[in-house]
N, C-alpha and C. Protein backbone atom coordinates (compact mmCIF):
# COMPACT_ATOMS: atom_id res chain seq x y z
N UNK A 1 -8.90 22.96 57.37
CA UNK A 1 -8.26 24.27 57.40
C UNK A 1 -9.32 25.36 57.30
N UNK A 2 -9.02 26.63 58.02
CA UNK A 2 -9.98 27.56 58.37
C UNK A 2 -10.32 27.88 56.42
N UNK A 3 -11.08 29.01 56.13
CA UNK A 3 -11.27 29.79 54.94
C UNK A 3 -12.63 30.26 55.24
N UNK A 4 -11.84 31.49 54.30
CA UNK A 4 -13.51 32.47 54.45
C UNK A 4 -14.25 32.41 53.79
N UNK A 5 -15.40 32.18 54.33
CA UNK A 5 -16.78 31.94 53.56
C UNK A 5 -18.00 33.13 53.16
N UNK A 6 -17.45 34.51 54.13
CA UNK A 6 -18.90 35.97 53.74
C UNK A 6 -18.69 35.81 52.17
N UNK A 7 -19.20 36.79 51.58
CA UNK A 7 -19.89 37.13 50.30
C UNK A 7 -18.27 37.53 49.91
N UNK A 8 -17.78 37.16 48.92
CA UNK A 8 -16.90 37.67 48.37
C UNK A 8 -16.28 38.79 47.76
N UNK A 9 -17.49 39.56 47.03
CA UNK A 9 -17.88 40.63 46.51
C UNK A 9 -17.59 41.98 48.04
N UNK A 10 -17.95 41.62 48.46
CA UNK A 10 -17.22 42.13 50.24
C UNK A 10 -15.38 42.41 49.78
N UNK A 11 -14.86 42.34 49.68
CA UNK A 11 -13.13 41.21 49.64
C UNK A 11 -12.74 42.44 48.43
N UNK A 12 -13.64 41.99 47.31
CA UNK A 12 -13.25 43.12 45.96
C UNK A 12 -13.43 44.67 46.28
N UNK A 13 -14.60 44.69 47.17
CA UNK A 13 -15.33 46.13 47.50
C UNK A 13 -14.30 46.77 48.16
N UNK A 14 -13.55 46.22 49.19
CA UNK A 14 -12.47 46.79 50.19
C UNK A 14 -11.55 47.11 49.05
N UNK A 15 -11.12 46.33 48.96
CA UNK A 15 -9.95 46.80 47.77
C UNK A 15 -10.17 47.43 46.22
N UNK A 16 -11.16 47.92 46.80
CA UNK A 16 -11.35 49.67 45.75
C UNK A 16 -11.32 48.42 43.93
N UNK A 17 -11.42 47.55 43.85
CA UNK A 17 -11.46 46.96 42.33
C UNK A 17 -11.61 45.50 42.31
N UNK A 18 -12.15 44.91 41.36
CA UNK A 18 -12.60 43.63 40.97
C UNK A 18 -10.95 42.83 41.21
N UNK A 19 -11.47 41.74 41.70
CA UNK A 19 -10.23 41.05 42.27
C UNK A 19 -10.66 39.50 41.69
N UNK A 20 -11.74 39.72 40.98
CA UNK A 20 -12.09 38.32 39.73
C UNK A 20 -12.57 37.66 40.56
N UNK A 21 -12.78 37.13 41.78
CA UNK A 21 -13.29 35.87 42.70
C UNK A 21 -14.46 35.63 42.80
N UNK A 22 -15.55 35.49 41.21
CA UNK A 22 -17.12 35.18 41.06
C UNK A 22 -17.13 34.54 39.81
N UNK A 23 -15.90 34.70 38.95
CA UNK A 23 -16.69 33.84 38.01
C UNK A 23 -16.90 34.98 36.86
N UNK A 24 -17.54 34.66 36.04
CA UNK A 24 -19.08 35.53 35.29
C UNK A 24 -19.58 36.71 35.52
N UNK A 25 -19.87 36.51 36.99
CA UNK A 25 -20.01 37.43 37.65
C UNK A 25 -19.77 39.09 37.61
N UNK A 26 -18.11 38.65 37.80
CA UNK A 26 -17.14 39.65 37.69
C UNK A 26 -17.21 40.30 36.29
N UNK A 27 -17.82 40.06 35.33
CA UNK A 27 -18.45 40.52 33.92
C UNK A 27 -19.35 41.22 33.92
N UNK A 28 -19.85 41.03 34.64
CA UNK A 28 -21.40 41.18 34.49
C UNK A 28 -21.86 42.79 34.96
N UNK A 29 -22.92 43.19 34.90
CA UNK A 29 -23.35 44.39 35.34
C UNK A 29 -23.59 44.29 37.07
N UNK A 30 -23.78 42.38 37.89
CA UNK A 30 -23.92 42.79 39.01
C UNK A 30 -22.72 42.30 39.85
N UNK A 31 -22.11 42.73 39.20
CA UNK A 31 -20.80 43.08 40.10
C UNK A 31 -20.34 43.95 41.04
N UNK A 32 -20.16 42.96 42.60
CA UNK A 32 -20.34 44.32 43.20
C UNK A 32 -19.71 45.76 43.53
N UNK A 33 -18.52 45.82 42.93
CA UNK A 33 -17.67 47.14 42.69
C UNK A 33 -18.57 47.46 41.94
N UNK A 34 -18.65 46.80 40.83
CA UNK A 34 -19.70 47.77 39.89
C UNK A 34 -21.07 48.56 40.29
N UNK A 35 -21.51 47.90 40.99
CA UNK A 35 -22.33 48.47 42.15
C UNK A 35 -22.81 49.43 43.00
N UNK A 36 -21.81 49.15 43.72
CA UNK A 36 -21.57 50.04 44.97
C UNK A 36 -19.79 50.34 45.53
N UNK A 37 -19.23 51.12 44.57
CA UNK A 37 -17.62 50.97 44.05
C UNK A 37 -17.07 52.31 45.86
N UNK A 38 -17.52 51.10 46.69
CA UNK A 38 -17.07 52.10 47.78
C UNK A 38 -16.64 51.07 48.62
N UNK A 39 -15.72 50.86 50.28
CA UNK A 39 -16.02 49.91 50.63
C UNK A 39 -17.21 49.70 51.50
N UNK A 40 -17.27 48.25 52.22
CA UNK A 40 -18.47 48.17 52.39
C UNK A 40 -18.30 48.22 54.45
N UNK A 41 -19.31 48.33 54.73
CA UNK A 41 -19.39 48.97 56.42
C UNK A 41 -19.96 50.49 56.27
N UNK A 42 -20.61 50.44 57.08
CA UNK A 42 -21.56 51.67 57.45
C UNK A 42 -20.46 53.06 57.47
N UNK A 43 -19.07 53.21 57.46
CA UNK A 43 -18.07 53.82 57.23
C UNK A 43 -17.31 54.10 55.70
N UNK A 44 -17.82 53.14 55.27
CA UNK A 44 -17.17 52.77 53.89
C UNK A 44 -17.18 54.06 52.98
N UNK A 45 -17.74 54.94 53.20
CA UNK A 45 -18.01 56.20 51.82
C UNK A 45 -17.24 57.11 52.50
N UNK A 46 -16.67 56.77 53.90
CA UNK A 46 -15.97 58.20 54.18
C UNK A 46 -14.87 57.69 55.02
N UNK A 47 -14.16 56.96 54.61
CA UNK A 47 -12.78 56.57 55.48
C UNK A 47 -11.72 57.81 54.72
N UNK A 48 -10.84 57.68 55.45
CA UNK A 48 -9.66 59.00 56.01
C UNK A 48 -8.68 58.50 54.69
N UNK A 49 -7.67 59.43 54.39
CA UNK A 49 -6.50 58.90 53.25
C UNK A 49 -5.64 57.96 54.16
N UNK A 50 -5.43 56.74 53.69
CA UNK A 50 -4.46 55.70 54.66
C UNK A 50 -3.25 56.24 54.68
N UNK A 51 -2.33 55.75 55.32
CA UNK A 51 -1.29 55.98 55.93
C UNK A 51 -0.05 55.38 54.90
N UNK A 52 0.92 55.70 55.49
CA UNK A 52 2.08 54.38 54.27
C UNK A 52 1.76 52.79 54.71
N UNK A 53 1.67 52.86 55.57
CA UNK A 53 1.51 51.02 56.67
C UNK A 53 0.21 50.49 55.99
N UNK A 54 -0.90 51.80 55.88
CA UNK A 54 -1.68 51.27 55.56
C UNK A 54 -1.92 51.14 54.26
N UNK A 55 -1.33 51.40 53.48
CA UNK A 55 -1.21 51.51 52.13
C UNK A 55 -0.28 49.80 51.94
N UNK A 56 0.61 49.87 52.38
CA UNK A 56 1.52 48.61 52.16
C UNK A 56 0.40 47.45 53.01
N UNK A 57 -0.33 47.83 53.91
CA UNK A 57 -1.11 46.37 54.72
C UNK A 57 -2.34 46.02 53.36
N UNK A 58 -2.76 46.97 52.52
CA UNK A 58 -4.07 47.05 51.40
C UNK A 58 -3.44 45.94 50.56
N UNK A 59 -1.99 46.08 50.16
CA UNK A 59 -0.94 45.69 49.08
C UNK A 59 -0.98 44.33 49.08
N UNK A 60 -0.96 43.75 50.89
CA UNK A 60 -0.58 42.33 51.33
C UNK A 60 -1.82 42.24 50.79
N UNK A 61 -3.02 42.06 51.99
CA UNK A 61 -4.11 41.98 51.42
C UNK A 61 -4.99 41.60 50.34
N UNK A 62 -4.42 42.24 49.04
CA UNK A 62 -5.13 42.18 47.79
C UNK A 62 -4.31 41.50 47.67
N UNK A 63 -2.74 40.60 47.76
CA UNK A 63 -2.36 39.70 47.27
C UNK A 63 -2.90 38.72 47.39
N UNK A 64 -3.06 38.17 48.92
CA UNK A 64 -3.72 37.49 49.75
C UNK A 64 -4.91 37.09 49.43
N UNK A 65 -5.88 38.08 48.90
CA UNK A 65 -7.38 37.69 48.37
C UNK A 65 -7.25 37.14 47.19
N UNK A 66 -6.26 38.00 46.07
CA UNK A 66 -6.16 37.08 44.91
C UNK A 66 -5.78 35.83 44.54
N UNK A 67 -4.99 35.27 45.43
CA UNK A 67 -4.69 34.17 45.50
C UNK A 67 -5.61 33.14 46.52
N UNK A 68 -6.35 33.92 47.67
CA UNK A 68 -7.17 32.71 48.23
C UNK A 68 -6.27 32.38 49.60
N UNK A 69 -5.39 33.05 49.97
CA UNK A 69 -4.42 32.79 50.84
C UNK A 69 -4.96 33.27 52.61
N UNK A 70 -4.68 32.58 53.27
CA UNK A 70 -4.86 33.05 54.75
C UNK A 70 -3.72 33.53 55.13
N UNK A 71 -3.59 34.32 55.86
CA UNK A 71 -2.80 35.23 56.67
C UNK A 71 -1.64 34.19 56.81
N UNK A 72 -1.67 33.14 57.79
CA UNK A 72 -0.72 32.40 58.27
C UNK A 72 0.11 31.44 56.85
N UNK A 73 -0.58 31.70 55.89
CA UNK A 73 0.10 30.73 54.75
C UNK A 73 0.48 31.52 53.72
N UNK A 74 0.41 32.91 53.97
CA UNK A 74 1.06 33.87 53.00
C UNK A 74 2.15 34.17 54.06
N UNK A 75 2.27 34.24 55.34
CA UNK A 75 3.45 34.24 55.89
C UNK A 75 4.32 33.56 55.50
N UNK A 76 4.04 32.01 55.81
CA UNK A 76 4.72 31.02 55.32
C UNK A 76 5.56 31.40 53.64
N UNK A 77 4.49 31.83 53.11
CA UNK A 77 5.20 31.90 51.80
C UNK A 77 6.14 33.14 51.49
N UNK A 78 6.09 33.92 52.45
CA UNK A 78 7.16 35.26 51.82
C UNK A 78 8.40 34.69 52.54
N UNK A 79 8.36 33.92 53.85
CA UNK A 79 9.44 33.28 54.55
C UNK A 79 9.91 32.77 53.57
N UNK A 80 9.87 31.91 52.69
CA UNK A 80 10.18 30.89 51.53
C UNK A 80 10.85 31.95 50.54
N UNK A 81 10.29 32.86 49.81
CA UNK A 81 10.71 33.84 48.95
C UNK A 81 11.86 34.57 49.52
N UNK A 82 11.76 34.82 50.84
CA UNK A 82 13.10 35.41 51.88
C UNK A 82 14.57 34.83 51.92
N UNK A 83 13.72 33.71 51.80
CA UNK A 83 15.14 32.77 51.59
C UNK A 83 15.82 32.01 50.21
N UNK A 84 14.82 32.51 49.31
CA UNK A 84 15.85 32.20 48.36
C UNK A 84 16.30 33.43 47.62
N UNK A 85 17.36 33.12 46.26
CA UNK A 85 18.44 33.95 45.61
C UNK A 85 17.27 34.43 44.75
N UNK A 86 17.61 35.99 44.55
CA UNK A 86 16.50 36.69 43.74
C UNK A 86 16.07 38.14 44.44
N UNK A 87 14.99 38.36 44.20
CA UNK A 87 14.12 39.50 44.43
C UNK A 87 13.17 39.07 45.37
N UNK A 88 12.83 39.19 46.63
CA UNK A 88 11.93 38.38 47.17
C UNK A 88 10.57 38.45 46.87
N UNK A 89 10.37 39.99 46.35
CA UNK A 89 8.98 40.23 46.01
C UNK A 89 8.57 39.24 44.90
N UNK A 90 8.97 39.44 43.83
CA UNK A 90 9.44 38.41 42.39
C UNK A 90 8.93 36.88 43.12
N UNK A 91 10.59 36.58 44.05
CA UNK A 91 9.99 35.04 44.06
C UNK A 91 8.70 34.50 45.02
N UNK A 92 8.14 35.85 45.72
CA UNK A 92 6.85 35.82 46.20
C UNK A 92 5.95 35.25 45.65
N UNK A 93 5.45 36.10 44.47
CA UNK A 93 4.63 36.29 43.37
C UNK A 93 4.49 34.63 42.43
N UNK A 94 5.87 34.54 42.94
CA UNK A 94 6.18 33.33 41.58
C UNK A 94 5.84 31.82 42.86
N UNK A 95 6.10 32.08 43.66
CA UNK A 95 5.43 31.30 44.55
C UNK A 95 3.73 30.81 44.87
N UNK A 96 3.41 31.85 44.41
CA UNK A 96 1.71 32.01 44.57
C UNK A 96 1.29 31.60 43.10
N UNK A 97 1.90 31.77 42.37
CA UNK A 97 1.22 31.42 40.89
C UNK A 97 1.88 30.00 40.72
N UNK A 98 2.43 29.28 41.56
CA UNK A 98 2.97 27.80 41.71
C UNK A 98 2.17 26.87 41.79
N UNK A 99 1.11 27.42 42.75
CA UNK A 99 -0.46 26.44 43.15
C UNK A 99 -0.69 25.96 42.74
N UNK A 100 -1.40 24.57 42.95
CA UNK A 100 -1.88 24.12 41.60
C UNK A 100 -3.40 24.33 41.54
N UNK A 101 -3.94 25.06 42.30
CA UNK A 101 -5.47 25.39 41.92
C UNK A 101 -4.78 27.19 41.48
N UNK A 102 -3.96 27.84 41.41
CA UNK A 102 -3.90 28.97 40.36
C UNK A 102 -3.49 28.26 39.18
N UNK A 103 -2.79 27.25 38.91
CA UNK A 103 -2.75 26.57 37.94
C UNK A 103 -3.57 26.28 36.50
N UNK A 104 -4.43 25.16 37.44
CA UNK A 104 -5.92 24.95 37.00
C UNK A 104 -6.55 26.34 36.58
N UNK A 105 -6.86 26.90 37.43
CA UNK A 105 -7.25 28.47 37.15
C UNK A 105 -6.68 29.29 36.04
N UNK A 106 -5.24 29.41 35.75
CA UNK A 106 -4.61 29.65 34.49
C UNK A 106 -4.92 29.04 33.30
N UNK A 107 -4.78 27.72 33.35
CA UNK A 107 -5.09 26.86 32.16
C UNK A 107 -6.16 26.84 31.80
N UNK A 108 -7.43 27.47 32.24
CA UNK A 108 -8.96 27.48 32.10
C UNK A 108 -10.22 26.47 32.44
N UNK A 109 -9.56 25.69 33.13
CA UNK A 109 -10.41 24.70 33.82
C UNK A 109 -11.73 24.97 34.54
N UNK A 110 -10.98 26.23 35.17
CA UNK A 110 -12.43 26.88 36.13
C UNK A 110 -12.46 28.02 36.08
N UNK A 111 -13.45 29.07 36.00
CA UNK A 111 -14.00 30.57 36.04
C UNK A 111 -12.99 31.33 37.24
N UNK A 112 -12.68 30.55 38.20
CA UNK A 112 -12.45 31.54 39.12
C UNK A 112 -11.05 30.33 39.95
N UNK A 113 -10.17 31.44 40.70
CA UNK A 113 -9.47 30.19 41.74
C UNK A 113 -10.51 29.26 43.02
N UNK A 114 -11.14 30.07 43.37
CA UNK A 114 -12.16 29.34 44.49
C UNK A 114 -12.89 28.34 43.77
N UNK A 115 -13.41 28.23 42.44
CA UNK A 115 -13.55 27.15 41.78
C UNK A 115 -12.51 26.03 41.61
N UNK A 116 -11.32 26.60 41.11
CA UNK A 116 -10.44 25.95 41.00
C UNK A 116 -10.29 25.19 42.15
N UNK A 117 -10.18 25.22 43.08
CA UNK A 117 -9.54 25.25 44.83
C UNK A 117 -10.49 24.05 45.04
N UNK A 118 -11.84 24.29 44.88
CA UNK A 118 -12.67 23.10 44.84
C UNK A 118 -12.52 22.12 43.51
N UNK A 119 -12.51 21.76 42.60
CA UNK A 119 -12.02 21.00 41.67
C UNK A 119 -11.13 20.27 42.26
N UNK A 120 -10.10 20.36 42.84
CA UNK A 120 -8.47 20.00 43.07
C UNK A 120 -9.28 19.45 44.42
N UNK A 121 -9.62 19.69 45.08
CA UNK A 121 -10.42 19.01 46.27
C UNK A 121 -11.14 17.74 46.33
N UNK A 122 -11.86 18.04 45.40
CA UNK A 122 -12.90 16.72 44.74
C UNK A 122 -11.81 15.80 44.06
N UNK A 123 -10.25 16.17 43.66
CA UNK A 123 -9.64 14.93 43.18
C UNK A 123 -10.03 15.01 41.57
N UNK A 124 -9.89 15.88 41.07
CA UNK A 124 -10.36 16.09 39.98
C UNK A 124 -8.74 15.87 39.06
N UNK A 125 -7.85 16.55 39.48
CA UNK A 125 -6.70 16.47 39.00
C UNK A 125 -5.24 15.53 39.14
N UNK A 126 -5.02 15.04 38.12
CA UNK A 126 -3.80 14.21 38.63
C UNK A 126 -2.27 15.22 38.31
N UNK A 127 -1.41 14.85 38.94
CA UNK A 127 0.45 15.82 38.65
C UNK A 127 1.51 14.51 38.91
N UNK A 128 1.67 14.52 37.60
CA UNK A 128 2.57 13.63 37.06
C UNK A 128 2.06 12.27 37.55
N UNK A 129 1.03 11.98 37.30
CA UNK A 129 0.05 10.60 36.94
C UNK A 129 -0.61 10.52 38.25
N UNK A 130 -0.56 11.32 39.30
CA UNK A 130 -0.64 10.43 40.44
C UNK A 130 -2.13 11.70 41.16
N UNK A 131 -2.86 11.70 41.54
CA UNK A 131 -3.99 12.24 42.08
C UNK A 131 -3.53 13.09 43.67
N UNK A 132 -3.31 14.51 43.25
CA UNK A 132 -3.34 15.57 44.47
C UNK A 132 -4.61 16.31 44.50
N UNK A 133 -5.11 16.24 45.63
CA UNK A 133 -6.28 17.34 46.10
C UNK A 133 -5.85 18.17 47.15
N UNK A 134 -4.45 19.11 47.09
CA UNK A 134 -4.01 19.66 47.73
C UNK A 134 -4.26 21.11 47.43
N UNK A 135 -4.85 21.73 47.20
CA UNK A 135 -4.65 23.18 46.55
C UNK A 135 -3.39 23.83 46.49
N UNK A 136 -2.97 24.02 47.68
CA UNK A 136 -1.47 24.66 47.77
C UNK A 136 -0.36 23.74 47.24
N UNK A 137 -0.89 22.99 46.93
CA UNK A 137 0.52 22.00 46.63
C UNK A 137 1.28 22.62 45.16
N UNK A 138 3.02 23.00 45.90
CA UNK A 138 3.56 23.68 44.84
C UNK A 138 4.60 22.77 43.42
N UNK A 139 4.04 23.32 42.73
CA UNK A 139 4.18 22.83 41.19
C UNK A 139 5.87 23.31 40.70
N UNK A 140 6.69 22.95 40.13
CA UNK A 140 7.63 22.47 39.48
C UNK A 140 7.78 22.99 38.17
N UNK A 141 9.00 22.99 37.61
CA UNK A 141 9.21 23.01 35.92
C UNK A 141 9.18 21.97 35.86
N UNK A 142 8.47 21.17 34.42
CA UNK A 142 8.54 19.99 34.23
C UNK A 142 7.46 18.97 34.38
N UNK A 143 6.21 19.59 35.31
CA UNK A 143 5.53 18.94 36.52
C UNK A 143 4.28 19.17 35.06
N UNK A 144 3.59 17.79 34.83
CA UNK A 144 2.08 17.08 34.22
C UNK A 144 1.03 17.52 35.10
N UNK A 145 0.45 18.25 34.69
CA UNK A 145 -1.15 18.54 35.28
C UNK A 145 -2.35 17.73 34.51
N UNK A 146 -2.91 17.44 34.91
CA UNK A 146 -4.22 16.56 34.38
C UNK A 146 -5.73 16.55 34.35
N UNK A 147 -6.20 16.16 33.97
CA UNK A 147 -7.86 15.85 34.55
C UNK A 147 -7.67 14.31 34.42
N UNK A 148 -8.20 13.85 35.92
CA UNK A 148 -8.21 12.34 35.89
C UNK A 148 -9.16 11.70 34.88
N UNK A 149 -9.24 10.57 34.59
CA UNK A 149 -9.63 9.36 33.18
C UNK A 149 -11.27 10.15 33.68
N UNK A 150 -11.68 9.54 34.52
CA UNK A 150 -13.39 9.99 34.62
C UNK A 150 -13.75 11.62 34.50
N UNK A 151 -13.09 12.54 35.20
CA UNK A 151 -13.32 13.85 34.81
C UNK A 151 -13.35 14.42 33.28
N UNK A 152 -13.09 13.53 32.63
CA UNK A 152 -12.36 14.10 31.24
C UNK A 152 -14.04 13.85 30.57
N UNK A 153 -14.45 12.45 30.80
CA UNK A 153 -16.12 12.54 30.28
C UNK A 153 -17.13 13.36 31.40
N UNK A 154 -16.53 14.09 31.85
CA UNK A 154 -17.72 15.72 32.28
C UNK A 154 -18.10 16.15 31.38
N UNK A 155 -19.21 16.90 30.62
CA UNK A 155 -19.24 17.81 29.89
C UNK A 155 -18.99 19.55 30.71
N UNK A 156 -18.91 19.75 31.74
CA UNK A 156 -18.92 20.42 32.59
C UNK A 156 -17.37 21.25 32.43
N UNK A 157 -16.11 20.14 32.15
CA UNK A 157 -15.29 20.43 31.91
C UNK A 157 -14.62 20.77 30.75
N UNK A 158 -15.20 20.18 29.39
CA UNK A 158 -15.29 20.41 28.61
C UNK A 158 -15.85 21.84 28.17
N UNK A 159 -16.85 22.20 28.36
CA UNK A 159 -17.45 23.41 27.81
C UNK A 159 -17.02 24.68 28.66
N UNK A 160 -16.54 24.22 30.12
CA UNK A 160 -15.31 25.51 30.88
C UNK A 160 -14.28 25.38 30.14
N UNK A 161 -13.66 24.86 29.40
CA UNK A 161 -12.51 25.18 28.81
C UNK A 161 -12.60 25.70 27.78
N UNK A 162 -13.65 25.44 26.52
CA UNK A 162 -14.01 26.04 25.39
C UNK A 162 -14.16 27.34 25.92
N UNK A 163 -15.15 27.70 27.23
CA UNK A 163 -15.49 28.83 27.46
C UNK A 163 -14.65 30.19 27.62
N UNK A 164 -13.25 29.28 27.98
CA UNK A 164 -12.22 30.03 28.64
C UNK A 164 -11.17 29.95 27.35
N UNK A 165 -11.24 29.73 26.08
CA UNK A 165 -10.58 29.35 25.64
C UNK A 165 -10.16 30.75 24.52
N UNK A 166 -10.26 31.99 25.06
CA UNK A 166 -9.69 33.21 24.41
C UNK A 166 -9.31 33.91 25.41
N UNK A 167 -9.18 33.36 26.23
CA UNK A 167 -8.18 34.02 27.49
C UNK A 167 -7.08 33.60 27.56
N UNK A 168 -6.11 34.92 27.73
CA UNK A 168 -4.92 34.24 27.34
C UNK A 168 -3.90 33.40 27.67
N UNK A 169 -3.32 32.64 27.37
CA UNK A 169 -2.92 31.68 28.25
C UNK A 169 -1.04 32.36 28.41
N UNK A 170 -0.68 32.04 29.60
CA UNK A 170 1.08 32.03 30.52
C UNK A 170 1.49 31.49 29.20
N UNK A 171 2.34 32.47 28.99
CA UNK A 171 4.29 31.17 27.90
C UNK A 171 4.39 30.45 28.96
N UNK A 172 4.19 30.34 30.05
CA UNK A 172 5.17 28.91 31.16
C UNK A 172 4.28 28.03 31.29
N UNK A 173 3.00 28.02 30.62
CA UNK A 173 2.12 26.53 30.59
C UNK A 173 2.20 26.34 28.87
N UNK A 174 2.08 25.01 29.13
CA UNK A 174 2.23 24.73 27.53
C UNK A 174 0.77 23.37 27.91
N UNK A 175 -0.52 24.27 26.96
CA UNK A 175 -1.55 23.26 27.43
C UNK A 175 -2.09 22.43 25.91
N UNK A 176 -2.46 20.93 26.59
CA UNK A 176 -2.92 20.22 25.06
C UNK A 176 -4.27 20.05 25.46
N UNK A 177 -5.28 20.73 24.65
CA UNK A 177 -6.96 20.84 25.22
C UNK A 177 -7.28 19.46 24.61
N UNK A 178 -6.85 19.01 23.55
CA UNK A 178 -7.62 17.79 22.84
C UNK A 178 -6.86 16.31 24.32
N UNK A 179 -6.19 16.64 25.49
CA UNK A 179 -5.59 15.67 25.98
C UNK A 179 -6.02 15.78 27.74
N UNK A 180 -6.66 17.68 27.51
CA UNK A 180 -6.61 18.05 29.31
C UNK A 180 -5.79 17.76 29.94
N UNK A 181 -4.76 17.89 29.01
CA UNK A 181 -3.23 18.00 30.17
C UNK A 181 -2.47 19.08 29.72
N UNK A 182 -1.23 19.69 30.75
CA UNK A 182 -0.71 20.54 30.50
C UNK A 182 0.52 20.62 31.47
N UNK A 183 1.52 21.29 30.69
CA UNK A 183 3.50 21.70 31.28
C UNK A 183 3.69 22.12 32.19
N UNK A 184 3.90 22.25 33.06
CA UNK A 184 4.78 23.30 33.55
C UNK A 184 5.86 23.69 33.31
N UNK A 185 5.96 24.70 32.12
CA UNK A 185 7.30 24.55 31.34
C UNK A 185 8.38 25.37 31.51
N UNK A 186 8.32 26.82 32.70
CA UNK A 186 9.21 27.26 33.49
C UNK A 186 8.36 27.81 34.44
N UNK A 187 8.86 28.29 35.65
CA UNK A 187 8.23 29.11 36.95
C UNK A 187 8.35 30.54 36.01
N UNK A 188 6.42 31.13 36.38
CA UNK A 188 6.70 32.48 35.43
C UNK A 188 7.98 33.64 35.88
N UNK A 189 8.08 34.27 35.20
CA UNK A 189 9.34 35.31 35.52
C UNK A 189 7.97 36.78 36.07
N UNK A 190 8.43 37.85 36.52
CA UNK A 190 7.26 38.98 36.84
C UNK A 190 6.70 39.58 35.65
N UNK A 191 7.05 39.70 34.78
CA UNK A 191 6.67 40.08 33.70
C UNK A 191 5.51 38.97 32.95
N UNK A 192 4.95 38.28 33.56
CA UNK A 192 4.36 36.80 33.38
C UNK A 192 3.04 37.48 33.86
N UNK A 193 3.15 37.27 34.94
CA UNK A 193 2.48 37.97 36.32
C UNK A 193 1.35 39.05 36.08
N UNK A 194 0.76 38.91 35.13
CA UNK A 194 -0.71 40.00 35.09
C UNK A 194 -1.41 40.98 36.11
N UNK A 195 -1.11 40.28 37.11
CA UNK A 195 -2.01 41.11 38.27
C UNK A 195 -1.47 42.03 38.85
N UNK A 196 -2.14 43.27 38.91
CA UNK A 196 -1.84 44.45 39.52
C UNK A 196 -1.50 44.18 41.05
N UNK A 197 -0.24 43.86 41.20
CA UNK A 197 0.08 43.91 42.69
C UNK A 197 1.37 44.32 42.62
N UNK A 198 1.77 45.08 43.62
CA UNK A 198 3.04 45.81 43.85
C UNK A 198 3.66 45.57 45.02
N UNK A 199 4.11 44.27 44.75
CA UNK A 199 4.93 43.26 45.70
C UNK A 199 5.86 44.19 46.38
N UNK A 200 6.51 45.27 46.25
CA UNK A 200 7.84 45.24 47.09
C UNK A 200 7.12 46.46 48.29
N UNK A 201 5.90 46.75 48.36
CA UNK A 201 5.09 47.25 49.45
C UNK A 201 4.70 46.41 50.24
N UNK A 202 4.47 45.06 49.82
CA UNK A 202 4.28 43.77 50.62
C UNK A 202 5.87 43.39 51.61
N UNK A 203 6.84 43.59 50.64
CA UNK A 203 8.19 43.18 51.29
C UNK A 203 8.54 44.35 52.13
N UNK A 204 8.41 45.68 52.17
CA UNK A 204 8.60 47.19 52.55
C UNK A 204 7.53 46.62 54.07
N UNK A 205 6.24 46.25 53.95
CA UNK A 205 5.83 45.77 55.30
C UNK A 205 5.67 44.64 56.25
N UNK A 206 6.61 43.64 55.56
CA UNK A 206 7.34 42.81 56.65
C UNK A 206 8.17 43.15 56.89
N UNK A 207 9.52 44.22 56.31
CA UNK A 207 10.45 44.27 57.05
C UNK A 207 10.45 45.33 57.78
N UNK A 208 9.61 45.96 58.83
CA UNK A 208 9.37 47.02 59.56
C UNK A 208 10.05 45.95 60.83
């Protein structure tokens, strides 16, 4: 499957704020919003006030980056949210934080989702005993996340989780660090949902 590989820090710069996808990084003093807090292209210091379209296309976008999503599989996923009972923006949102590399990423496994995304690749994780390296593969109430028997003697994984371990963790994961496993103990509700995104500008520009 396609994915983008330029500099990431590119991705945050467009969208006018840190969008977390480095790690450490994103802490740090060389961060590149922190930087150079403009976007980036030889245009970047003097683009025009956007439009409403373009204001709602920024909206998709930064969803899209935060989650790691390609164009054609965030389609897919608002189709899904379209069709079920609810708020579609809501069950958007709640769709994307289903992943199981945002998962991993929640529970503190890895610094970043693109870390995460690779972890779950390498087979690092088992869901409900059984070994997925699917990234997108969507998660359940109820549903066992893991680190398989050999991952668990990493020290690698061990000391990312200590590291991560005052960040705060979702009410809808219920995690046991002494076991590296963890709940899925409801699909978050929006109020769950930390990230500055304003889903119903996303839904306002598909339904044009």
């Amino acid at each position: 499957m396609a994915r983008y590989t330029d500099a990431v820090c590119r991705q945050c710069r467009r969208e006018g704020q840190k969008l977390f996808l480095k790690g450490d990084r994103c802490y740090s003093g060389k961060c590149g919003v922190t930087r150079r807090a403009y976007a980036p292209g030889q245009h970047g210091q003097s683009r025009k006030k956007p439009s409403e379209y373009g204001i709602q296309l920024r909206e998709k976008q930064k969803a899209r980056r935060f989650y790691g999503v390609l164009e054609s599989q965030f389609e897919k996923y608002f189709d899904m949210a379209n069709k079920q009972k609810g708020v579609t923006g809501e069950n958007l949102l709640r769709i994307l934080e289903s992943r199981l590399d945002n998962v991993v990423y929640r529970l503190g496994f890895a610094m970043s989702r693109r870390e995460a995304r690779q972890m779950v690749t390498h087979r690092h994780f088992n869901v409900n005993g059984r070994c997925v390296n699917i990234p997108s593969y969507l998660l359940k109430a109820g549903d066992v996340v893991e680190l398989r028997p050999n991952a668990k003697q990493k020290e690698r994984f061990k000391s990312t989780l200590e590291g991560n371990a005052s960040r705060p963790m979702p009410r809808w994961l219920d995690l046991d660090r002494d076991a590296y496993s963890a709940k899925i103990v409801a699909l978050p509700t929006r109020e769950e949902i930390d990230l500055p995104i304003e889903e119903h500008l996303i839904v306002e520009l598909y339904s044009k």
